[in-house]
Protein backbone atom coordinates (compact mmCIF):
# COMPACT_ATOMS: atom_id res chain seq x y z
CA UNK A 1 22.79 2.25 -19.25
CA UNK A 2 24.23 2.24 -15.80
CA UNK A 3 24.39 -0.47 -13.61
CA UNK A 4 22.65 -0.52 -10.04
CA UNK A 5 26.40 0.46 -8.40
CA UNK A 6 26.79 3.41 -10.48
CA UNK A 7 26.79 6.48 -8.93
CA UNK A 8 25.27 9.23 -11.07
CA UNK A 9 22.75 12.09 -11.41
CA UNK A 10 19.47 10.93 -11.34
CA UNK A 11 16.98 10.78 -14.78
CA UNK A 12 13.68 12.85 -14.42
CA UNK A 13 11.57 9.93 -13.79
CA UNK A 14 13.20 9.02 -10.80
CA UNK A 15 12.18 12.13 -9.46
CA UNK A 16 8.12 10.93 -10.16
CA UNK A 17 5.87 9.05 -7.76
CA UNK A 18 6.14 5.69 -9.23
CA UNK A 19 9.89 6.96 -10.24
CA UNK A 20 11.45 7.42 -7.67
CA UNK A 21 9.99 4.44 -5.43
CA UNK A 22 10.98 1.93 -8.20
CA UNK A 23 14.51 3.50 -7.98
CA UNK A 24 15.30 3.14 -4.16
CA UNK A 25 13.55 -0.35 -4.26
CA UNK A 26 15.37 -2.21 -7.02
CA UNK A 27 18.45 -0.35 -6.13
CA UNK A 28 18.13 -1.23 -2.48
CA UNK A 29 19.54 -4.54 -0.88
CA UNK A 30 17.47 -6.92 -0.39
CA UNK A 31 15.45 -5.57 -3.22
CA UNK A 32 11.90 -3.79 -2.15
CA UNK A 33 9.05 -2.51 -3.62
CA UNK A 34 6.27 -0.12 -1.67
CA UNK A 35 2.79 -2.12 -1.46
CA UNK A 36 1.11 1.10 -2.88
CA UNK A 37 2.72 0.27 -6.44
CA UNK A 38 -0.01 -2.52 -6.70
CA UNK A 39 -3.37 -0.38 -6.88
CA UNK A 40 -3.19 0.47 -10.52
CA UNK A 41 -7.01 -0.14 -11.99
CA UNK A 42 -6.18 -3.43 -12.72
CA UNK A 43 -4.34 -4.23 -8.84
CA UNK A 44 -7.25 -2.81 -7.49
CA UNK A 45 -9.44 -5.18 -10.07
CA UNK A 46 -7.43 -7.98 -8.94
CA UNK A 47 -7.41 -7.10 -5.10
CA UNK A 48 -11.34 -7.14 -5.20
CA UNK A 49 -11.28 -10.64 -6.30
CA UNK A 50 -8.85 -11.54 -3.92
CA UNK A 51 -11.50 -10.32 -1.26
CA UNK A 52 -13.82 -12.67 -2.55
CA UNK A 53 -11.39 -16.13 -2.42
CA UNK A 54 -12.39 -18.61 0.44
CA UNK A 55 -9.07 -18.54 1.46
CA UNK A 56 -9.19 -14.60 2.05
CA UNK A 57 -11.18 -14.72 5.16
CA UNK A 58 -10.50 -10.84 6.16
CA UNK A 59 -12.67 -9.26 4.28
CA UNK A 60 -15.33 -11.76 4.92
CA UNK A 61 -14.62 -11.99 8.45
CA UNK A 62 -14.60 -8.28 9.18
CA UNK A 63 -17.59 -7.53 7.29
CA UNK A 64 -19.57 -10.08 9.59
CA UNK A 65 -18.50 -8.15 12.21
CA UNK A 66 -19.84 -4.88 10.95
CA UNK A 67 -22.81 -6.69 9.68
CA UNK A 68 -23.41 -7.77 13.44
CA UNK A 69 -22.27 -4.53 15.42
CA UNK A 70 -22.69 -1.19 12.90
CA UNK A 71 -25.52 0.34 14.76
CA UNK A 72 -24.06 -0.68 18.15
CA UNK A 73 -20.51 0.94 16.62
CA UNK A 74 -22.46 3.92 15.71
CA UNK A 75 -23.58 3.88 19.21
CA UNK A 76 -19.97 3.48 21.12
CA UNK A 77 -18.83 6.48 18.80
CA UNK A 78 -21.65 8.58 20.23
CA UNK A 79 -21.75 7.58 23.79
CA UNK A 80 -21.01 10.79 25.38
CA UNK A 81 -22.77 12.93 23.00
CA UNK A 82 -25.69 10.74 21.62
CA UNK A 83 -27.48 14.10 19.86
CA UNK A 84 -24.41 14.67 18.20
CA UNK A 85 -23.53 13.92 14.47
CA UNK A 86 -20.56 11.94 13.27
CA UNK A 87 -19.27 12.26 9.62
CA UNK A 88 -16.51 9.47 8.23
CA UNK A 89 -13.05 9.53 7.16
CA UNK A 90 -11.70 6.52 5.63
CA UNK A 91 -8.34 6.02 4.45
CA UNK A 92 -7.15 3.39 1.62
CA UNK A 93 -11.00 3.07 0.64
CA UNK A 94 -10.59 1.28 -2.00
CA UNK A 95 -13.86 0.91 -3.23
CA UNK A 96 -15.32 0.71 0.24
CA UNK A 97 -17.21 -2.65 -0.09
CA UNK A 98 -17.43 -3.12 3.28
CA UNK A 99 -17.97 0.39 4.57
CA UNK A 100 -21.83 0.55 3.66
CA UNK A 101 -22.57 -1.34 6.37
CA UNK A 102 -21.44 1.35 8.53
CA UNK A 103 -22.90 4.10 6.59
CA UNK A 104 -26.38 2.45 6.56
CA UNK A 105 -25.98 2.64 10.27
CA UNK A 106 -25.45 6.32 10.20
CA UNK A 107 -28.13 7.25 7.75
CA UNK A 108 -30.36 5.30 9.97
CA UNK A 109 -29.30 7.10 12.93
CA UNK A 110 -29.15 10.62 11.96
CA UNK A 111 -31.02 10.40 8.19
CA UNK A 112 -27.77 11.59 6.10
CA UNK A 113 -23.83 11.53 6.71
CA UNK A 114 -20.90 13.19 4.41
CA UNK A 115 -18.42 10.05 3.95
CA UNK A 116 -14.75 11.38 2.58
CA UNK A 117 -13.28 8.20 0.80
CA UNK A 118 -9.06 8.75 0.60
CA UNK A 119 -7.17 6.43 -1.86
CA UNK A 120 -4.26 6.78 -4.32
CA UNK A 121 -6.58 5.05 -7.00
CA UNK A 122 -9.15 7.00 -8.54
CA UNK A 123 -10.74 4.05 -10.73
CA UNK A 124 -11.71 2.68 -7.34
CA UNK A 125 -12.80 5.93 -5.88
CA UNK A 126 -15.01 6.82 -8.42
CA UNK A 127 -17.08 2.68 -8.60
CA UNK A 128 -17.18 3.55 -4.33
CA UNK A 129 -18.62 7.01 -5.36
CA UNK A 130 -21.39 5.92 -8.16
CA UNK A 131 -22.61 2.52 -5.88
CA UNK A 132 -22.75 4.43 -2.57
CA UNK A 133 -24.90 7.11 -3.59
CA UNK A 134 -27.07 5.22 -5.57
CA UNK A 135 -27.26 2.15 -3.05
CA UNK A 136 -27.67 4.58 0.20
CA UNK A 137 -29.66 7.72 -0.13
CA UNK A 138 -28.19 10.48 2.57
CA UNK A 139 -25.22 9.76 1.92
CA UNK A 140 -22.84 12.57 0.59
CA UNK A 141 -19.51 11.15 -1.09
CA UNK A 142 -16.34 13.35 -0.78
CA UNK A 143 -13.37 11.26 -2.65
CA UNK A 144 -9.86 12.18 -2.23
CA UNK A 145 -6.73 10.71 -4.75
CA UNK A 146 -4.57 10.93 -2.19
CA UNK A 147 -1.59 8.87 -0.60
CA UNK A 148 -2.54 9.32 3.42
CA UNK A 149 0.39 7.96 4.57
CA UNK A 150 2.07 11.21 3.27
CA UNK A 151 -0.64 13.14 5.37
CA UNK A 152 -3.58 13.91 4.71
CA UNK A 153 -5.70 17.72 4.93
CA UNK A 154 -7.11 18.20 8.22
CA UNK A 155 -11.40 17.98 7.31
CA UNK A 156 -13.38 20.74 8.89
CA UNK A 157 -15.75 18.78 11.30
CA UNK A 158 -18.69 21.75 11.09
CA UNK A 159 -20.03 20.47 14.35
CA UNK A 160 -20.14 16.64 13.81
CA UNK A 161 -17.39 14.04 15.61
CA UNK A 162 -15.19 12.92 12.96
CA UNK A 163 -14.73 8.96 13.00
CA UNK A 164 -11.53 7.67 10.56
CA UNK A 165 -12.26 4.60 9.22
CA UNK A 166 -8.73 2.72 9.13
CA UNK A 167 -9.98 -1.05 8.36
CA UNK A 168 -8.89 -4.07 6.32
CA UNK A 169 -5.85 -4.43 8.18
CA UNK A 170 -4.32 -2.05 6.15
CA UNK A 171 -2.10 -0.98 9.29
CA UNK A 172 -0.53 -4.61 8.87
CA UNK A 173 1.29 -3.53 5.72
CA UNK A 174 3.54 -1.32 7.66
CA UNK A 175 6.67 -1.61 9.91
CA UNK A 176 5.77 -1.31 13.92
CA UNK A 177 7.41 1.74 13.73
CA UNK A 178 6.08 3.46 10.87
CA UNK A 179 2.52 2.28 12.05
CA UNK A 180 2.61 4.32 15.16
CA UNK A 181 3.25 7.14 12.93
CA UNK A 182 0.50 6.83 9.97
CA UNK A 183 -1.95 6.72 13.40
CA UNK A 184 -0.33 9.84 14.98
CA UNK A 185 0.01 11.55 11.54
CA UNK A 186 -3.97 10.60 11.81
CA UNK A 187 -4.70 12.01 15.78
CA UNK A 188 -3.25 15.44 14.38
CA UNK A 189 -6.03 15.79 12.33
CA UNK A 190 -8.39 15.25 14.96
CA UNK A 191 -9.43 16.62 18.36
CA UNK A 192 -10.16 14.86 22.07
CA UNK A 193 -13.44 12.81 21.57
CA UNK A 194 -12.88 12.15 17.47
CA UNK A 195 -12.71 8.35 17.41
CA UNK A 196 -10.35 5.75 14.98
CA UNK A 197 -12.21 2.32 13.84
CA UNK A 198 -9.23 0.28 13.52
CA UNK A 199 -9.61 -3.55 11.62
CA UNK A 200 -6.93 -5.73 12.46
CA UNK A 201 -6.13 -9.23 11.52
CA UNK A 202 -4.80 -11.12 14.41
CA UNK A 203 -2.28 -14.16 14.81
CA UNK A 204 -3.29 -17.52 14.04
CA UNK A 205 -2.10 -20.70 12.80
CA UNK A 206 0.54 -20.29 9.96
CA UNK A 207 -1.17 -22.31 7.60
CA UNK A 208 -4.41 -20.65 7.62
CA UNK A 209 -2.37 -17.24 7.17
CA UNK A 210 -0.61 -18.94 4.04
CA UNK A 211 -3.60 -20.23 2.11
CA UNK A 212 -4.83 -16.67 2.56
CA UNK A 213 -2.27 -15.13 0.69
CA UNK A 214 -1.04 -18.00 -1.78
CA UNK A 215 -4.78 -18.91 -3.02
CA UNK A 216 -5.13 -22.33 -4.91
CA UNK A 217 -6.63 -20.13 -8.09
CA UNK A 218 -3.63 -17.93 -7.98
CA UNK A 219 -5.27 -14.36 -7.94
CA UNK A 220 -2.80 -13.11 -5.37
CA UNK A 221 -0.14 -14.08 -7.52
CA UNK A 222 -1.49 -12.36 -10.10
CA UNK A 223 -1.84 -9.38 -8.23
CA UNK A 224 1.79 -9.82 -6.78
CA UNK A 225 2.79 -10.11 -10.27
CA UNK A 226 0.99 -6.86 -11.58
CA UNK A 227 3.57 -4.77 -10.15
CA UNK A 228 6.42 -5.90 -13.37
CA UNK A 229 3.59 -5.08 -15.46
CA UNK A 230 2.89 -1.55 -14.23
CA UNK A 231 6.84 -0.88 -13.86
CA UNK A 232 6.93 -1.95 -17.59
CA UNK A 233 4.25 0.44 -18.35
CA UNK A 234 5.16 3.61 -16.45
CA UNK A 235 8.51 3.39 -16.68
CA UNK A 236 9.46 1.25 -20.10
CA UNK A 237 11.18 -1.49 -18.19
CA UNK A 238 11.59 -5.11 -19.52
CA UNK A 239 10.21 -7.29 -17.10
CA UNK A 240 9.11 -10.92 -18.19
CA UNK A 241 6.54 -11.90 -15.65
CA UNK A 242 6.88 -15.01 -16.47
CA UNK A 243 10.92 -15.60 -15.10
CA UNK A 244 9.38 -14.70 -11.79
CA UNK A 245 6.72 -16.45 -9.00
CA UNK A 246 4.98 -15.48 -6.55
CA UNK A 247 5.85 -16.23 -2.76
CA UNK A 248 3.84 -15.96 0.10
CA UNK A 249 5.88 -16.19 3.42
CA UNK A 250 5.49 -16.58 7.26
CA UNK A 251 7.92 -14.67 9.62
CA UNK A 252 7.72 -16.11 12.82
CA UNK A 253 9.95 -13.91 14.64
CA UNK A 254 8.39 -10.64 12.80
CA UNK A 255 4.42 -11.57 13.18
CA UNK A 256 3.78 -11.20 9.62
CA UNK A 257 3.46 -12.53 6.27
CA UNK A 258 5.67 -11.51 3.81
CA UNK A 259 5.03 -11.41 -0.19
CA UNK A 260 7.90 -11.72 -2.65
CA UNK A 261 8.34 -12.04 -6.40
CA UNK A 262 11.23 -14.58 -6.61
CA UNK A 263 13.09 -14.50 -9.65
CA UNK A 264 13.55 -17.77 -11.15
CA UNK A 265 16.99 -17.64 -13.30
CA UNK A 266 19.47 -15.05 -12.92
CA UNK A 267 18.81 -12.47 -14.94
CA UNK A 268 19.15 -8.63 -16.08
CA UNK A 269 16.41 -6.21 -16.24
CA UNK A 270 16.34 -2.91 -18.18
CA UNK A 271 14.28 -0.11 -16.98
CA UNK A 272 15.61 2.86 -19.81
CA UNK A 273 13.87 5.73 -18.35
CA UNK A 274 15.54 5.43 -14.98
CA UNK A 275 19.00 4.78 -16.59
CA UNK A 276 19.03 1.37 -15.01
CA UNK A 277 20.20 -1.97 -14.94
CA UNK A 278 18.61 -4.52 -12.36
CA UNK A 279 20.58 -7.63 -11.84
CA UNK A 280 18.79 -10.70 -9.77
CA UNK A 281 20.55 -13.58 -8.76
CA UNK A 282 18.07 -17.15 -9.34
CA UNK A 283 16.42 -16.97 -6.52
CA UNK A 284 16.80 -13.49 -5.18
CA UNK A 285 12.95 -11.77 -4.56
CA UNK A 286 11.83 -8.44 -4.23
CA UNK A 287 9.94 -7.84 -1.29
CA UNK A 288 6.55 -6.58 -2.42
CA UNK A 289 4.33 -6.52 0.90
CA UNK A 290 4.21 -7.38 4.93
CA UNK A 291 1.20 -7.88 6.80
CA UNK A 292 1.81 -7.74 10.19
CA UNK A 293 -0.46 -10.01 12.65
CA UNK A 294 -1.00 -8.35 16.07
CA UNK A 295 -2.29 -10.06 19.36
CA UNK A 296 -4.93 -7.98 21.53
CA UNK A 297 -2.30 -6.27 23.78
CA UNK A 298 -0.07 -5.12 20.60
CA UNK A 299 -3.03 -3.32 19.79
CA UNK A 300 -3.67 -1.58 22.65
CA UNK A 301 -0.02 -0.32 22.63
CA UNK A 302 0.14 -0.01 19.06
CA UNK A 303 -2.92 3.00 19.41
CA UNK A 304 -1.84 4.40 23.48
CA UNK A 305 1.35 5.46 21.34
CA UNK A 306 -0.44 7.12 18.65
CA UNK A 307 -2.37 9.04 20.88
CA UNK A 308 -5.60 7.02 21.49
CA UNK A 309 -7.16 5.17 23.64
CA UNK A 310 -9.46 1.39 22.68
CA UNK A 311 -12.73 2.20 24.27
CA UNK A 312 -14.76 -1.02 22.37
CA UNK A 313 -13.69 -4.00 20.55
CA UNK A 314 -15.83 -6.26 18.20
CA UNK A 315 -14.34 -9.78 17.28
CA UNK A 316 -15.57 -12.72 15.11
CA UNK A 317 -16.40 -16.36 16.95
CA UNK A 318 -13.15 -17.73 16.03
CA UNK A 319 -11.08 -14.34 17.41
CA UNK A 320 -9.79 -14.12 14.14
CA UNK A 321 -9.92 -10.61 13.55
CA UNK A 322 -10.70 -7.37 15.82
CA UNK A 323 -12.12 -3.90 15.29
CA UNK A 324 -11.28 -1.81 17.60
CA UNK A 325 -12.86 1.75 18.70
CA UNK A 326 -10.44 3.94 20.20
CA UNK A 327 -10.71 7.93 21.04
CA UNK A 328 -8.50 10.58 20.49
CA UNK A 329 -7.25 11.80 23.58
């Protein structure tokens, strides 16, 4: 085995997916992991439940909003060109819980609608696929097992207006930086007029932020957790769950909440198939996840650098959370 300071050619599975991140992550300092590792089937079990916990208000709170506004969103998309179709893009479906609401809007406006669902987990593609098309006749499922923030194929709009569906705060989970480019990687798929239905969660008081991603039944840990057990499985590591907890964090300075598994003795971790040797310090955590917390204007500069511009926005009562339409331009 080497240790994490060793310097040495590189096994074949650090040249996989899963490989490779697992790699730079542990061997990185402080110690990372990439969000995507959790949606395995059983993350993407576990996230669902999490979008059910009374302390999750996202979900809940963004779906009331499309509950309220999906034919009037339907509407803003098609402003200019009310006789024209629109067909939907969304990326990190999941298994699209939410996203009927805005199909049912579309079948209702223009009697069917292609939907292309893009995820890295095909469990969850494939319960969005079966419920949607029995659920909402007209509507034609397309899924994708893809990782869009790689890129994604550009989808031949045969006459409609393409609208990407980029909700759930997903863009939280990524670096300022590195947000502006998943949304301009997403504009050079498109053409002036295409639109972007961006969900984003916004600032609010810390504690309310905290309960949301540290719930009392511990599901989030759970899913935070997960990650040692998929690393154990893909790559034969010897992770013991149970030497590590689950820590739910709020950056002031950064905007965002921060998840970490925090190891609770000091400890050594095998992982044979990537030749490696993980030491952890009691105490030392591997940063699993961010989600950034934006205020109205950080929106609107987040998308004028990507290459759009907000034309609508839709908010809850409280001003919790906004979706916001913005064109390609």
């Amino acid at each position: 085995m080497h240790t994490v300071s060793s310097i040495f050619v590189l096994p074949e599975a650090a040249h996989t997916p899963v490989g490779a991140e697992v790699y730079a992550g542990l061997t990185s300092r402080p110690k990372t992991l990439s969000p995507w590792l959790f949606y395995d089937a059983e993350g993407s079990r576990l996230f669902e439940q999490i979008t059910d916990l009374p302390e999750y208000y996202p979900t809940r709170t963004e779906r009331g909003i499309f509950a309220a506004n999906a034919d009037e969103i339907l509407a803003a998309a098609l402003e200019d060109r009310p006789t024209q179709r629109i067909m939907m893009l969304e990326l990190g479906a999941g298994t699209a819980s939410k996203t009927g609401l805005l199909l049912r809007a579309a079948v209702r406006r223009q009697e069917s609608v292609d939907y292309q669902a893009i995820d890295v987990s095909e469990s969850a593609l494939a319960e969005a696929q079966e419920r949607i098309e029995a659920e909402i006749p007209g509507v034609n499922v397309i899924p994708c097992i893809s990782d869009y923030t790689n890129g994604f194929d550009e989808v031949p709009a045969n006459g409609c207006r393409r609208m990407v569906l980029y909700i759930g705060s997903s863009i939280g989970n990524f670096e300022p930086s590195d947000a502006v480019q998943v949304l301009r990687t997403v504009r050079q798929r498109l053409v002036p007029g295409d639109c972007l239905l961006l969900g984003v969660d916004r600032v609010k008081e810390r504690s309310t932020l905290i309960r949301a991603y540290d719930d009392e039944a511990g599901v989030t840990a759970a899913f935070n957790m997960n990650v040692l057990t998929r690393i154990n499985r893909d790559l034969g590591a010897n992770f013991n769950p149970r030497l590590f907890r689950h820590r739910a964090r709020w950056n002031n300075e950064q905007s965002r909440i921060e998840m970490h598994l925090e190891s609770l003795i000091a400890q050594q971790v095998s992982i044979p198939s990537l030749e490696l040797e993980v030491r952890f310090t009691r105490g030392e955590t591997i940063h699993t996840e961010n989600s950034y917390k934006y205020t109205e204007q950080r929106v609107h500069e987040l998308v004028a650098r990507a290459g759009f511009e907000v034309r609508r926005t839709w908010t809850d009562e409280r001003e919790w959370f906004g979706v916001y339409l913005a064109s390609a331009v």
